[in-house]
N, C-alpha and C. Protein backbone atom coordinates (compact mmCIF):
# COMPACT_ATOMS: atom_id res chain seq x y z
N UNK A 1 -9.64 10.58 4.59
CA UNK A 1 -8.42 11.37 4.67
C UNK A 1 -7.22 10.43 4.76
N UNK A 2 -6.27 10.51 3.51
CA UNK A 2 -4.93 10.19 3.82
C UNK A 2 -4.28 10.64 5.08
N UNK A 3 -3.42 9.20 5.89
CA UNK A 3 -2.51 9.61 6.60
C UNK A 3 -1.38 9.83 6.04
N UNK A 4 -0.88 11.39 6.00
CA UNK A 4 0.03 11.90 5.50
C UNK A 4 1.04 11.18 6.20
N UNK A 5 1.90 10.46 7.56
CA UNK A 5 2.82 9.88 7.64
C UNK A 5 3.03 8.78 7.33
N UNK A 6 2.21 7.77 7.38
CA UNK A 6 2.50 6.84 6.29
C UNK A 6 2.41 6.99 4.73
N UNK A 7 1.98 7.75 4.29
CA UNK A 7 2.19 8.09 3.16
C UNK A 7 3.55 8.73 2.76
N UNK A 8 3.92 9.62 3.46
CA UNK A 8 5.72 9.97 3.28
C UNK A 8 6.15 8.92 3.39
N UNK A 9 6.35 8.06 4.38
CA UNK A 9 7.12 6.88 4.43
C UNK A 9 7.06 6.09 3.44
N UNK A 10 5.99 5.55 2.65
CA UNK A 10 6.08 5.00 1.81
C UNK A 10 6.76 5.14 0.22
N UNK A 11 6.22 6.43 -0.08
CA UNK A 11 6.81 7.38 -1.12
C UNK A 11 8.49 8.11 -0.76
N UNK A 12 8.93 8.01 0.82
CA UNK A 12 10.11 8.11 0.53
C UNK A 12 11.35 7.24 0.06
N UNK A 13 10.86 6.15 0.23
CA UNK A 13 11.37 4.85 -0.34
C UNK A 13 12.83 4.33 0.50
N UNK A 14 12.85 5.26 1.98
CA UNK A 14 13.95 4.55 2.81
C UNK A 14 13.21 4.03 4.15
N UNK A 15 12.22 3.45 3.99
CA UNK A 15 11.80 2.76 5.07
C UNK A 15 11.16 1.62 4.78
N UNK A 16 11.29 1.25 3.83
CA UNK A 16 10.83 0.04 3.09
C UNK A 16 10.47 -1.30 3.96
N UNK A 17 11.58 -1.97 4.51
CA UNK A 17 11.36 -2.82 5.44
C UNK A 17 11.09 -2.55 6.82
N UNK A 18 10.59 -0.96 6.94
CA UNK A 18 10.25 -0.51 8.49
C UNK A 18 8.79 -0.59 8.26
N UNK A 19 7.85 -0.74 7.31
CA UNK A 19 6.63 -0.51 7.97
C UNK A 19 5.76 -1.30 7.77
N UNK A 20 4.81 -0.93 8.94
CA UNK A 20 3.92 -1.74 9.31
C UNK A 20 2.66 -2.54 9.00
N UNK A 21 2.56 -3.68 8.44
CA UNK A 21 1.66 -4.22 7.48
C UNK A 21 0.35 -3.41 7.69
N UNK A 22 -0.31 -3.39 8.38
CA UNK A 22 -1.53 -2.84 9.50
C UNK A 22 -1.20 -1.37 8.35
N UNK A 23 -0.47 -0.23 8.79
CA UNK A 23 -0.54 0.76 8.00
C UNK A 23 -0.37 0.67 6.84
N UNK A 24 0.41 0.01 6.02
CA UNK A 24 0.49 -0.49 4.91
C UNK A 24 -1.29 -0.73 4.37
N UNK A 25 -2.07 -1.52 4.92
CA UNK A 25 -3.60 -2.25 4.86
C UNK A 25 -4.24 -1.16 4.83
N UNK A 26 -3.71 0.04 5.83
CA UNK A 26 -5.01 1.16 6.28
C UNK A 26 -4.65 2.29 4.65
N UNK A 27 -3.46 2.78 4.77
CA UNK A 27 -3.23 3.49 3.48
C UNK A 27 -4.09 2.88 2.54
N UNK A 28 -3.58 2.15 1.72
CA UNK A 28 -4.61 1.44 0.44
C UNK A 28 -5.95 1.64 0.66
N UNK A 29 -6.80 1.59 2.00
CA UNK A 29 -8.49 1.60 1.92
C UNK A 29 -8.11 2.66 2.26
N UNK A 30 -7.72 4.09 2.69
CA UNK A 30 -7.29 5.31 2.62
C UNK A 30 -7.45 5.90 1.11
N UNK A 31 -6.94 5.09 0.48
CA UNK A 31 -6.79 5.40 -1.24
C UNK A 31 -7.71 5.09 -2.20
N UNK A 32 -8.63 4.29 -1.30
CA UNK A 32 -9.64 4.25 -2.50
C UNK A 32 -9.88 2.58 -2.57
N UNK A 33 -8.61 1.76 -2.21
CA UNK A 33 -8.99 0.25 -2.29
C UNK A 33 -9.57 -0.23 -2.02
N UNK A 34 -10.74 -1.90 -2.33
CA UNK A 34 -11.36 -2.55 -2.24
C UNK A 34 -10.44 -3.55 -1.75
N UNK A 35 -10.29 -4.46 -0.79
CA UNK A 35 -9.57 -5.94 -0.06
C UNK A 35 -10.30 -6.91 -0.05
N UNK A 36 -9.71 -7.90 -0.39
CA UNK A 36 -10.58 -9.63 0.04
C UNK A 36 -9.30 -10.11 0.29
N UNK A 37 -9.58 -11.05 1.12
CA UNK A 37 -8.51 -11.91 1.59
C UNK A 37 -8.41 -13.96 1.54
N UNK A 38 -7.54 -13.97 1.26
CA UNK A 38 -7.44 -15.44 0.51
C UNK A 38 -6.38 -15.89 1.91
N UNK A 39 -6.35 -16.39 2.90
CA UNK A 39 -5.28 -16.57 3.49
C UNK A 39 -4.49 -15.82 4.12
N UNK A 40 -3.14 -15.84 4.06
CA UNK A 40 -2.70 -14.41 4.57
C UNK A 40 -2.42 -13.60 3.63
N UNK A 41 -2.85 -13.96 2.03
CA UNK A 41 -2.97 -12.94 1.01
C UNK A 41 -4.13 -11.66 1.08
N UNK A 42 -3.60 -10.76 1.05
CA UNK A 42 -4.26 -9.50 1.54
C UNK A 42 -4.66 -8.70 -0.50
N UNK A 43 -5.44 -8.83 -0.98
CA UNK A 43 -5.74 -8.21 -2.64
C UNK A 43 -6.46 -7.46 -2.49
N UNK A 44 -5.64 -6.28 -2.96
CA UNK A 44 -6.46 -4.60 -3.21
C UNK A 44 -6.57 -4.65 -4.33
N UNK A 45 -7.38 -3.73 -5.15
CA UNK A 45 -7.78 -3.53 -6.21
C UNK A 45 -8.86 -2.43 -6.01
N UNK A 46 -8.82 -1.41 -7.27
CA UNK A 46 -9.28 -0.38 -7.49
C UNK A 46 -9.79 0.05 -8.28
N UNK A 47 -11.62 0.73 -8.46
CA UNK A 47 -11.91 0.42 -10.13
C UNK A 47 -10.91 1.57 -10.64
N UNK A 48 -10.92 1.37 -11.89
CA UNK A 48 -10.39 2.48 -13.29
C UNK A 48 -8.69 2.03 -12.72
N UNK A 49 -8.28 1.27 -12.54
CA UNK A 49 -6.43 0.65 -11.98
C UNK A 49 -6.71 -0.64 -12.49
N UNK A 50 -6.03 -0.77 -13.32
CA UNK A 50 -5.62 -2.36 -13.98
C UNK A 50 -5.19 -3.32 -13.25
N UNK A 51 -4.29 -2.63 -12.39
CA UNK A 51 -3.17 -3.22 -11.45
C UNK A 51 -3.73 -3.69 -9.95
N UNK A 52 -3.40 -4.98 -9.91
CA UNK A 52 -4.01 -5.47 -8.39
C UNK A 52 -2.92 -5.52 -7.39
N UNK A 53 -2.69 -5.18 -6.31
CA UNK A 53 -1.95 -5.73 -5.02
C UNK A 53 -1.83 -6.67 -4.55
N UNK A 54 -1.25 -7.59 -4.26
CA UNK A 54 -1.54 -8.74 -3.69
C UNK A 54 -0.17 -8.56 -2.38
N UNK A 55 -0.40 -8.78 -1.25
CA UNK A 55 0.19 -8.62 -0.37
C UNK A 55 -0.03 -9.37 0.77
N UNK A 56 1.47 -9.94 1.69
CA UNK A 56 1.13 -10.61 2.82
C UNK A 56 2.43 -10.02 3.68
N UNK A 57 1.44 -9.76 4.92
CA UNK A 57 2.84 -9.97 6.14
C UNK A 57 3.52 -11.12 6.21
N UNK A 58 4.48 -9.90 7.06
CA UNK A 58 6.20 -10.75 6.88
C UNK A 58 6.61 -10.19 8.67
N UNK A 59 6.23 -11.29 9.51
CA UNK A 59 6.02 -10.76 11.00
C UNK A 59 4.71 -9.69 11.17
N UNK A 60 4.91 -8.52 11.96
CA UNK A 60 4.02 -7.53 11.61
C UNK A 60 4.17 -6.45 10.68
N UNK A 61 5.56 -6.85 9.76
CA UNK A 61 6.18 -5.80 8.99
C UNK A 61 5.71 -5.78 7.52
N UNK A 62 5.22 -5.26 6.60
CA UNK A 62 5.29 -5.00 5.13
C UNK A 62 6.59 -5.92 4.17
N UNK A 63 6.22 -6.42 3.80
CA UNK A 63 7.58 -7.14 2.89
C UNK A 63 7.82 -5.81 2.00
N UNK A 64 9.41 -5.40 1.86
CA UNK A 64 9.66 -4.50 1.63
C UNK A 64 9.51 -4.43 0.25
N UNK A 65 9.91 -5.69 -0.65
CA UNK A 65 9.42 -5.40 -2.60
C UNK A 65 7.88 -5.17 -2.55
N UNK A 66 7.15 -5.34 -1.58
CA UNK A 66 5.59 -5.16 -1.53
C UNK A 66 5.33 -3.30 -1.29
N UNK A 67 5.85 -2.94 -0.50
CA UNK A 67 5.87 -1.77 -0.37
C UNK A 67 6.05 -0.69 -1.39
N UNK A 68 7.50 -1.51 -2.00
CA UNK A 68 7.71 -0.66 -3.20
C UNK A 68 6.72 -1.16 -4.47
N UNK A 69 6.01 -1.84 -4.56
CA UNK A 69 4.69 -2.06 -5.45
C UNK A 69 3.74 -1.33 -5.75
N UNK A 70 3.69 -0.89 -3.98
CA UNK A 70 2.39 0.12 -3.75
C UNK A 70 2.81 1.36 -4.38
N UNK A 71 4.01 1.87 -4.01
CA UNK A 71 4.62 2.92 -4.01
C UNK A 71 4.44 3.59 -5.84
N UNK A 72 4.96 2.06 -6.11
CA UNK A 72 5.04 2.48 -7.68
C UNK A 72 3.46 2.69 -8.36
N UNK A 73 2.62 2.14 -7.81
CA UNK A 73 1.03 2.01 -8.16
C UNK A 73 0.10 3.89 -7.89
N UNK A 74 1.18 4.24 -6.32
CA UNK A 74 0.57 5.27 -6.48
C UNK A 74 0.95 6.28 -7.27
N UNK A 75 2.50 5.79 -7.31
CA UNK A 75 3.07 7.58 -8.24
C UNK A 75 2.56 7.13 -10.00
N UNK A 76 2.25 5.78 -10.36
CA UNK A 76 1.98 5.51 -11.52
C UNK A 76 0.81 6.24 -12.39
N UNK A 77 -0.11 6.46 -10.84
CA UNK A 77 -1.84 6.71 -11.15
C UNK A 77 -1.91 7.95 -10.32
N UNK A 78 -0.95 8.58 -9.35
CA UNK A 78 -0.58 9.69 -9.08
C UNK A 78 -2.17 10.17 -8.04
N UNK A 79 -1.83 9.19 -7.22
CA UNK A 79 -2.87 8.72 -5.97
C UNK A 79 -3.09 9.67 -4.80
N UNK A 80 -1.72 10.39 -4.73
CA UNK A 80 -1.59 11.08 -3.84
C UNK A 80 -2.58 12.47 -3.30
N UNK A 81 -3.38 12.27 -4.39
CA UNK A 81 -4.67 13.49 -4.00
C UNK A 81 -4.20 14.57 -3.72
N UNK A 82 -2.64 15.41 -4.18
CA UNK A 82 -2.26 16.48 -3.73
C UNK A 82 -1.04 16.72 -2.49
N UNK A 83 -1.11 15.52 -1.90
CA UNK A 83 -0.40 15.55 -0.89
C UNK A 83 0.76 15.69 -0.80
């Protein structure tokens, strides 16, 4: 089950540099992602999605062009399961 509040937050696109890498990490395996980690590089990837994530905290916060990555990945492939 998607958490529907991080999921608004993300898709509303004014909290960009408010959230939290940690939820940021949990959404994506929420969605279906696979993670390996290289360092503090965090890579999601998803079968039948071309498109990989590659992501690192920035303090405990989401780097905010990272956020909007995701954002664009889900409305691209339209991830949202209804929500």
């Amino acid at each position: 089950m998607v958490n529907n509040k991080i999921l608004a937050n993300v898709l509303s696109g004014n909290k960009d540099s408010n959230i939290r890498f940690t939820d940021l990490c949990k959404l994506l395996g929420q969605l279906g992602f696979a993670r390996r980690v290289k360092g503090d590089h965090f890579i999601y990837a998803k079968q039948d999605i071309p498109d990989i994530l590659n992501i690192q905290p920035n303090g405990n916060k989401a780097k905010a062009y990272q956020v909007k990555q995701v954002r664009l990945i889900i409305n691209r492939y339209n991830l949202t399961g209804g929500v």
